[in-house]
C-alpha atoms as a PDB file:
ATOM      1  CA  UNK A   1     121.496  84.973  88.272  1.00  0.00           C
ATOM      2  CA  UNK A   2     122.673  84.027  84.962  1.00  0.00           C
ATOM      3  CA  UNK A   3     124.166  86.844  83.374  1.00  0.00           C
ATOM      4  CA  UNK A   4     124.759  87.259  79.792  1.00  0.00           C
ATOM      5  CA  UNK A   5     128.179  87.021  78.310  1.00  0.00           C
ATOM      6  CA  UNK A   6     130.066  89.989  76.151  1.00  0.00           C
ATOM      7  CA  UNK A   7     131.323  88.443  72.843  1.00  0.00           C
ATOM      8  CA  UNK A   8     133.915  89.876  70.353  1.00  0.00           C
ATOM      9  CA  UNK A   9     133.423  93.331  69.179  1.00  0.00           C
ATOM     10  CA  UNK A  10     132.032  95.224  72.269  1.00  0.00           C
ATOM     11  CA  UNK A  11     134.394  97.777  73.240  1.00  0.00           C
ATOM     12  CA  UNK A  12     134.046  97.096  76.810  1.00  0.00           C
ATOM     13  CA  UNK A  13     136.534  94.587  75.835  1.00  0.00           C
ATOM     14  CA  UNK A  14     138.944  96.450  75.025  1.00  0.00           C
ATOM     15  CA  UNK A  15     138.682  98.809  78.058  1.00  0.00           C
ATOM     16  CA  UNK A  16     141.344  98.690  81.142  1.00  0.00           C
ATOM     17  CA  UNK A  17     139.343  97.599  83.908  1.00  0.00           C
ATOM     18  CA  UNK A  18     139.742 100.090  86.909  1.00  0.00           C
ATOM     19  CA  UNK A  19     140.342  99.551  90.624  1.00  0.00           C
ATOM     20  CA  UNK A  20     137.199  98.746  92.677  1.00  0.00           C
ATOM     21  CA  UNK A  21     137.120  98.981  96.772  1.00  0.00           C
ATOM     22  CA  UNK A  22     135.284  97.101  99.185  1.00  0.00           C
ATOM     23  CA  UNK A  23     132.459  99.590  99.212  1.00  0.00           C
ATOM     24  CA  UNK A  24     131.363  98.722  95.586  1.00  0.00           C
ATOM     25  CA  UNK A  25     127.795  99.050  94.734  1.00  0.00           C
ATOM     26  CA  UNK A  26     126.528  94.885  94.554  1.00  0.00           C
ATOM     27  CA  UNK A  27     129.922  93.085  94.142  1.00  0.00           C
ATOM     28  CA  UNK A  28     128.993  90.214  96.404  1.00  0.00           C
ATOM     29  CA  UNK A  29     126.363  89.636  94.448  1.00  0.00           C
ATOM     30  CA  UNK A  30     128.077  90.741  90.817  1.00  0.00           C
ATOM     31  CA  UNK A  31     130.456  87.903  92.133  1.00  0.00           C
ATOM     32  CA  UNK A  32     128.127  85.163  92.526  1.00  0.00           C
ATOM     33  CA  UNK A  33     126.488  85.824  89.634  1.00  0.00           C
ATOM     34  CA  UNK A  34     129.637  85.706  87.489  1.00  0.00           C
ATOM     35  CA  UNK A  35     130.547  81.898  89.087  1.00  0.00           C
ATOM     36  CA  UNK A  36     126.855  80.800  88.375  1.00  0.00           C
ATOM     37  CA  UNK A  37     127.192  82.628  84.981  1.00  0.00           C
ATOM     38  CA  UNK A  38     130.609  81.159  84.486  1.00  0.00           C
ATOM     39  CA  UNK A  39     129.009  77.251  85.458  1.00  0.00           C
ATOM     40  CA  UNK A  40     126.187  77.433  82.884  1.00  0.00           C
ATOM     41  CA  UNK A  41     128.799  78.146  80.027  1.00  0.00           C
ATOM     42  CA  UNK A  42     131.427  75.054  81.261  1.00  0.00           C
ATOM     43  CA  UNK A  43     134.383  77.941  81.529  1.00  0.00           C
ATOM     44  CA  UNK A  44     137.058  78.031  83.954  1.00  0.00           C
ATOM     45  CA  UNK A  45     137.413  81.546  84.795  1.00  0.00           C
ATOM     46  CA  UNK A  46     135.312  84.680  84.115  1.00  0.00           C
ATOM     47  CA  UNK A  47     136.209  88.609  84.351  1.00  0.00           C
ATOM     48  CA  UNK A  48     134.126  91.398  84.719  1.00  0.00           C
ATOM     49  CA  UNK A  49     134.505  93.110  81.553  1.00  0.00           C
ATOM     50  CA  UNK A  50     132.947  89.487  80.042  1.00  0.00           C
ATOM     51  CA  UNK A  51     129.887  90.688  81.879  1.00  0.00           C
ATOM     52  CA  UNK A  52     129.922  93.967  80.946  1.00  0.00           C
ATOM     53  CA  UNK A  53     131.816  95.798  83.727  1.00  0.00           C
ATOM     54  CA  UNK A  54     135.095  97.919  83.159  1.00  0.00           C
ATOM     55  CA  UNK A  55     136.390  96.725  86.475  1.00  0.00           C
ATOM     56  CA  UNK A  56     139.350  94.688  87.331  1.00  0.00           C
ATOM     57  CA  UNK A  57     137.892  91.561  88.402  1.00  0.00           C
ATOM     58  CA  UNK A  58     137.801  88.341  87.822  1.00  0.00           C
ATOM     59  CA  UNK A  59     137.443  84.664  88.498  1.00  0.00           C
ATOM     60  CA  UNK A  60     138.750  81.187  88.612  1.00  0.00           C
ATOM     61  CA  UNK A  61     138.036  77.757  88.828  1.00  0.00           C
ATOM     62  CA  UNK A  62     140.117  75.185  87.230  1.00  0.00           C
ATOM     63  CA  UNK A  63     138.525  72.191  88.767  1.00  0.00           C
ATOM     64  CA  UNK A  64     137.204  70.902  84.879  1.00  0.00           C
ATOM     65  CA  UNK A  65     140.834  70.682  83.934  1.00  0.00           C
ATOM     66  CA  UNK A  66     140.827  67.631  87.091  1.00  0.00           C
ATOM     67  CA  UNK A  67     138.636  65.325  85.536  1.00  0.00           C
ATOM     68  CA  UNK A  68     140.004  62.389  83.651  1.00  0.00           C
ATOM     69  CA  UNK A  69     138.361  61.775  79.876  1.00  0.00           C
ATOM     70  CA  UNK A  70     136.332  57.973  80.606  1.00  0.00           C
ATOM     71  CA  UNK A  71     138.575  56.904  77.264  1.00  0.00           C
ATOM     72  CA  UNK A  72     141.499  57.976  78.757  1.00  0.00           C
ATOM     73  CA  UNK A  73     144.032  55.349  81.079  1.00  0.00           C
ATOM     74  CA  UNK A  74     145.791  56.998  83.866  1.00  0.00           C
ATOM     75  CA  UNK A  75     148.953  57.069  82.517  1.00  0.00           C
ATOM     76  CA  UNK A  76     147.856  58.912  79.564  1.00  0.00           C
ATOM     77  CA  UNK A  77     145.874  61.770  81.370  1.00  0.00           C
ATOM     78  CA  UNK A  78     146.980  64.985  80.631  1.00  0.00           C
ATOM     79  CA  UNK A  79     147.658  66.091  84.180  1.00  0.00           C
ATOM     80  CA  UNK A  80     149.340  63.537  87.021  1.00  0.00           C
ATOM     81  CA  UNK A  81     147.388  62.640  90.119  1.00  0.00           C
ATOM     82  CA  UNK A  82     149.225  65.633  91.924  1.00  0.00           C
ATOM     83  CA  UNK A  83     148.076  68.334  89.493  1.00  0.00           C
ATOM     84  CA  UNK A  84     144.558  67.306  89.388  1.00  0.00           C
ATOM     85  CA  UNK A  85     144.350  67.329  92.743  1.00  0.00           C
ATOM     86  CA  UNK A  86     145.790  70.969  92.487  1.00  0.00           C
ATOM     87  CA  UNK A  87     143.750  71.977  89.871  1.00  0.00           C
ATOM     88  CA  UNK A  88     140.279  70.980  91.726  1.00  0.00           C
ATOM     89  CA  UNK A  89     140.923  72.806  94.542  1.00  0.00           C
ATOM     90  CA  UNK A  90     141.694  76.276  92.633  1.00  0.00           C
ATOM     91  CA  UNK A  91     138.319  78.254  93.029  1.00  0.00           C
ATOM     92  CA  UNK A  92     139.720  82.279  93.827  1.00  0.00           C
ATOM     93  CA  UNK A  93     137.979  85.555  92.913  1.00  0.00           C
ATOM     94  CA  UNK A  94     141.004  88.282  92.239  1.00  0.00           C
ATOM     95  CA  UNK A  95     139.997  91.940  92.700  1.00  0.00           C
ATOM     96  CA  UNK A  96     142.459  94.998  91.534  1.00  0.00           C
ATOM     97  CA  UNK A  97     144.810  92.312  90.709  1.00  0.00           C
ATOM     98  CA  UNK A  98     148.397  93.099  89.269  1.00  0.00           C
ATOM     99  CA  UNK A  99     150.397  90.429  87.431  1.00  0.00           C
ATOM    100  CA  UNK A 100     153.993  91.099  89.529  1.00  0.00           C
ATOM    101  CA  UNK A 101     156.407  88.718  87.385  1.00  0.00           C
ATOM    102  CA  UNK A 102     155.693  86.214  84.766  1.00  0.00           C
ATOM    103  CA  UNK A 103     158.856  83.903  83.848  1.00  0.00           C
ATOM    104  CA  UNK A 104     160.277  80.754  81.920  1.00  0.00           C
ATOM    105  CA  UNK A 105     160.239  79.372  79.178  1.00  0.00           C
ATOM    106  CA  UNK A 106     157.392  80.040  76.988  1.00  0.00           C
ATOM    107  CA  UNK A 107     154.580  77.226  76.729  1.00  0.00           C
ATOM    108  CA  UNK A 108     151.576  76.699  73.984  1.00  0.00           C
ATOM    109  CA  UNK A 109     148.067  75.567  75.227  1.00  0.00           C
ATOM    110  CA  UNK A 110     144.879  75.592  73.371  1.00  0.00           C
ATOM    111  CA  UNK A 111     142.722  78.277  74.740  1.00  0.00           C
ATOM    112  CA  UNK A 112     139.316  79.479  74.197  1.00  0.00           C
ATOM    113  CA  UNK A 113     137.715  82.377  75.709  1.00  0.00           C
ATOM    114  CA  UNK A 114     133.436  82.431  76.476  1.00  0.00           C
ATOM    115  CA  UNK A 115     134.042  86.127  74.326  1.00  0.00           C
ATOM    116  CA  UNK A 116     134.460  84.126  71.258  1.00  0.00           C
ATOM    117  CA  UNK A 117     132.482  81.199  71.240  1.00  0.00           C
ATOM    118  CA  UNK A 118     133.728  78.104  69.112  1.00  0.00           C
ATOM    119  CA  UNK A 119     137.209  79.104  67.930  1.00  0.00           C
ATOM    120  CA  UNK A 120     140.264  78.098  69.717  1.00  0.00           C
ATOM    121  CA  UNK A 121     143.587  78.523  69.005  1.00  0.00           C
ATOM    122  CA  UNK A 122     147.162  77.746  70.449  1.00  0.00           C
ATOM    123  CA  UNK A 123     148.634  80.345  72.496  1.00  0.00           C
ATOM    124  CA  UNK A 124     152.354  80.610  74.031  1.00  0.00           C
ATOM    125  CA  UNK A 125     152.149  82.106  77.780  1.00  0.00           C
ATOM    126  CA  UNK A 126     155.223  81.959  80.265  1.00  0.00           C
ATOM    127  CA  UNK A 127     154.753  79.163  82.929  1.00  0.00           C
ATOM    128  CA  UNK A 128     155.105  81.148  86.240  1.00  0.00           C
ATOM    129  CA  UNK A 129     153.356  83.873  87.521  1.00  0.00           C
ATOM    130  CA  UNK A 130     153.760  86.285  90.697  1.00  0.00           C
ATOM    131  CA  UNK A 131     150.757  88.189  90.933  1.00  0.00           C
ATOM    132  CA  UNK A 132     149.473  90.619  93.585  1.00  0.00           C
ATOM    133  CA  UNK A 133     145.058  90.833  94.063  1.00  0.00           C
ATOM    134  CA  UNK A 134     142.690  91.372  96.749  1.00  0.00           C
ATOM    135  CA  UNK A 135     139.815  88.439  97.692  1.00  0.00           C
ATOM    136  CA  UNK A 136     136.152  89.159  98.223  1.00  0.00           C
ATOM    137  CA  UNK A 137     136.584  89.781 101.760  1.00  0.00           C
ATOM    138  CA  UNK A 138     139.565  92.392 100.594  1.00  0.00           C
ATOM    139  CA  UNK A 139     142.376  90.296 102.280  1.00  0.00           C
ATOM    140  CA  UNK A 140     145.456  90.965  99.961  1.00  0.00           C
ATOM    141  CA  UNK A 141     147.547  88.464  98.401  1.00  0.00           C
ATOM    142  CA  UNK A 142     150.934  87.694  96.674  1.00  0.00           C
ATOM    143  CA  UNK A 143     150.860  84.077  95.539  1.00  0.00           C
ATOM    144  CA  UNK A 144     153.236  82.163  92.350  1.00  0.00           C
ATOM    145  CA  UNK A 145     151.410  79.779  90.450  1.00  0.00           C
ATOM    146  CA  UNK A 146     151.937  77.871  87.638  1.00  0.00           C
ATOM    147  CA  UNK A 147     151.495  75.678  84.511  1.00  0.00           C
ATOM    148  CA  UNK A 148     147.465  75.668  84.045  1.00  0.00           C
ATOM    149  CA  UNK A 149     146.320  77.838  86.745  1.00  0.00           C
ATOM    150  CA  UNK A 150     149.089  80.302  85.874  1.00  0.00           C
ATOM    151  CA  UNK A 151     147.499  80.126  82.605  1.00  0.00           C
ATOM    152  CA  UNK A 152     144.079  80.882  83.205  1.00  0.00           C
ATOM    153  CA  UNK A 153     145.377  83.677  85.234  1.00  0.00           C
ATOM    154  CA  UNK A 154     147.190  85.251  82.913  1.00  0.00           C
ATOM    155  CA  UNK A 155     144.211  84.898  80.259  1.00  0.00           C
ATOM    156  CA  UNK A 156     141.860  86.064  82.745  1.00  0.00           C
ATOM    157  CA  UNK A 157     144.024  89.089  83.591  1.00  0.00           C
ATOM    158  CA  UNK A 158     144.620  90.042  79.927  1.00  0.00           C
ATOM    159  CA  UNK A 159     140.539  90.898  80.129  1.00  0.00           C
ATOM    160  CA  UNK A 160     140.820  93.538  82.974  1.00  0.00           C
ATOM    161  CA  UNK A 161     143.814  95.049  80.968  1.00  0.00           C
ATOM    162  CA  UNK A 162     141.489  95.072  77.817  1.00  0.00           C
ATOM    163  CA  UNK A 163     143.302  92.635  75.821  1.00  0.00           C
ATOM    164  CA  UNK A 164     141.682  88.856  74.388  1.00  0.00           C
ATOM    165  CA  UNK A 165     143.541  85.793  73.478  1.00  0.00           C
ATOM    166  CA  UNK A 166     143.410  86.293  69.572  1.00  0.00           C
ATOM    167  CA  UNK A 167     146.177  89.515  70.382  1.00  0.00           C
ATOM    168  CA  UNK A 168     148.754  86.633  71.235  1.00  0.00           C
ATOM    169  CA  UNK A 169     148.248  84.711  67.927  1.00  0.00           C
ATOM    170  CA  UNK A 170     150.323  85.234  64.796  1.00  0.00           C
ATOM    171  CA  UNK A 171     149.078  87.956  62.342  1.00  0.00           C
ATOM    172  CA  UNK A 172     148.246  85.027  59.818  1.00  0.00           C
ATOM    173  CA  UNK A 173     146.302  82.900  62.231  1.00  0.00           C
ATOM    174  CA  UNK A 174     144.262  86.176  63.332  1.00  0.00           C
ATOM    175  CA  UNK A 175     143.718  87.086  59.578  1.00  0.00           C
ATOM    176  CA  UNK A 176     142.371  83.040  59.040  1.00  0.00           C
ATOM    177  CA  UNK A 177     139.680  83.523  61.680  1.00  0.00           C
ATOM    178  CA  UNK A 178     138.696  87.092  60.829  1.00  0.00           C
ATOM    179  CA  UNK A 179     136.037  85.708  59.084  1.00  0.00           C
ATOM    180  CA  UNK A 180     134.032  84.263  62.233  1.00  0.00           C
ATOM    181  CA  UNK A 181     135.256  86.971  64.507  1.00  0.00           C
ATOM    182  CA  UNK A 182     133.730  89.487  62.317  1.00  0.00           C
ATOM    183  CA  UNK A 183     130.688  86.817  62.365  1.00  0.00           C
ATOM    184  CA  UNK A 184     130.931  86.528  66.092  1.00  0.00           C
ATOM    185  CA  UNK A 185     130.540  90.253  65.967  1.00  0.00           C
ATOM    186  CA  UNK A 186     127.520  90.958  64.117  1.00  0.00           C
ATOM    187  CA  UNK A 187     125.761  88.458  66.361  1.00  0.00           C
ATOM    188  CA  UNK A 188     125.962  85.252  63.793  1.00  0.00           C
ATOM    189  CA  UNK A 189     127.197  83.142  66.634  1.00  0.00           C
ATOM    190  CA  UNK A 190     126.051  80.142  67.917  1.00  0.00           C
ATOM    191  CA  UNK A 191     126.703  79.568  72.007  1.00  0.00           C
ATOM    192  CA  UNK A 192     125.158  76.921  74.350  1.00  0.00           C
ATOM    193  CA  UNK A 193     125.158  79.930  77.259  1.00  0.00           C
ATOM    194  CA  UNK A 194     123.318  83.309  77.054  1.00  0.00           C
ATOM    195  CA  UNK A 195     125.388  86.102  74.835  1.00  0.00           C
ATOM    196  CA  UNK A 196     124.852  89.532  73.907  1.00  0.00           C
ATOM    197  CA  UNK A 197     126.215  91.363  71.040  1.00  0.00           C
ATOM    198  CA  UNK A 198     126.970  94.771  70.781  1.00  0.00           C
ATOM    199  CA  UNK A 199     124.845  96.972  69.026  1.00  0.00           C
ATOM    200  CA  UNK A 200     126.309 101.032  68.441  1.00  0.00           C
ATOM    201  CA  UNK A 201     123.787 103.630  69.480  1.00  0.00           C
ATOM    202  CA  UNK A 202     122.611 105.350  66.645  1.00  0.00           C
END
């Protein structure tokens, strides 16, 4: 089932997500439901709190990032023939993860989150990543990654700590776009995937 997608402003966003064990109520099914979600909207990864859920969990698949642009010759893809190959075979689901070591030298990428639909901005992560998580079957990990899949890691695991992608920017880029994020907000968005906006109990 398609589920609908948290934007900007709901606080669940800004919750840290909390530990979840192998007994909880409908994960196998919260999990396929956040990859068929995550499919409809074209993203690459998808965490829990995105769908409403305070829990640390979260999604990947960077197998978009392994297609080659038709205009585009080989030589100048953005990713070699290794990397894509990498990149389309990424699919994991991370449970109770815990982000071990992150090192190097600091990289920009231009990232977008399904949260806030239509703005994008350039964000500098560290290239390696040691992290620590359980899989759906609640085999435990410890796995280094890096370049793009660190990336998407690191972006998905800022949303089970409560933090979004516009917290990395400088304060004058995040003053330029407060504007549509206060937009995004009060629900004058525009997505091609289902959203829901946050509305305060009165």
């Amino acid at each position: 089932m398609v589920l609908p997608i948290v934007v900007y402003g709901d606080p669940v966003l800004r919750k840290v997500g909390v530990d979840i064990d192998k007994n909880y109520e409908g994960l196998d099914q919260l999990i396929k439901d956040m990859f068929e979600t995550m499919y409809k909207a074209k993203g690459v990864g998808l965490a829990a709190p995105q769908v409403g859920k305070a829990i640390r969990l979260f999604i990947v698949d960077t197998e978009p990032f392994s297609e080659v642009d038709e205009e585009d010759d080989e030589e100048d893809a953005e990713f070699t023939p290794a990397q894509r190959k990498e990149l389309k075979a990424f699919k994991k689901v991370f449970i109770n993860a815990r982000i071990l070591n992150e090192e190097g030298v600091e990289w920009k990428f231009n990232e977008g989150c399904l949260s806030i639909p239509k703005i994008r901005e350039d964000v500098s992560r560290m290239p390696d990543v040691e992290i620590e998580y359980y899989d759906e079957k609640f085999v435990k990990h410890v796995e280094k990654h890096n370049g793009v899949i660190a990336r998407v890691i690191q972006h998905e695991y800022d949303h089970i700590d409560g933090k979004l992608f516009t917290d990395k920017i400088s304060p004058f880029k995040r003053k330029m776009i407060s504007g549509k994020l206060n937009d995004i907000a009060n629900g004058k968005i525009s997505a091609d995937y289902k959203t829901k906006v946050y509305k305060p109990k009165r």
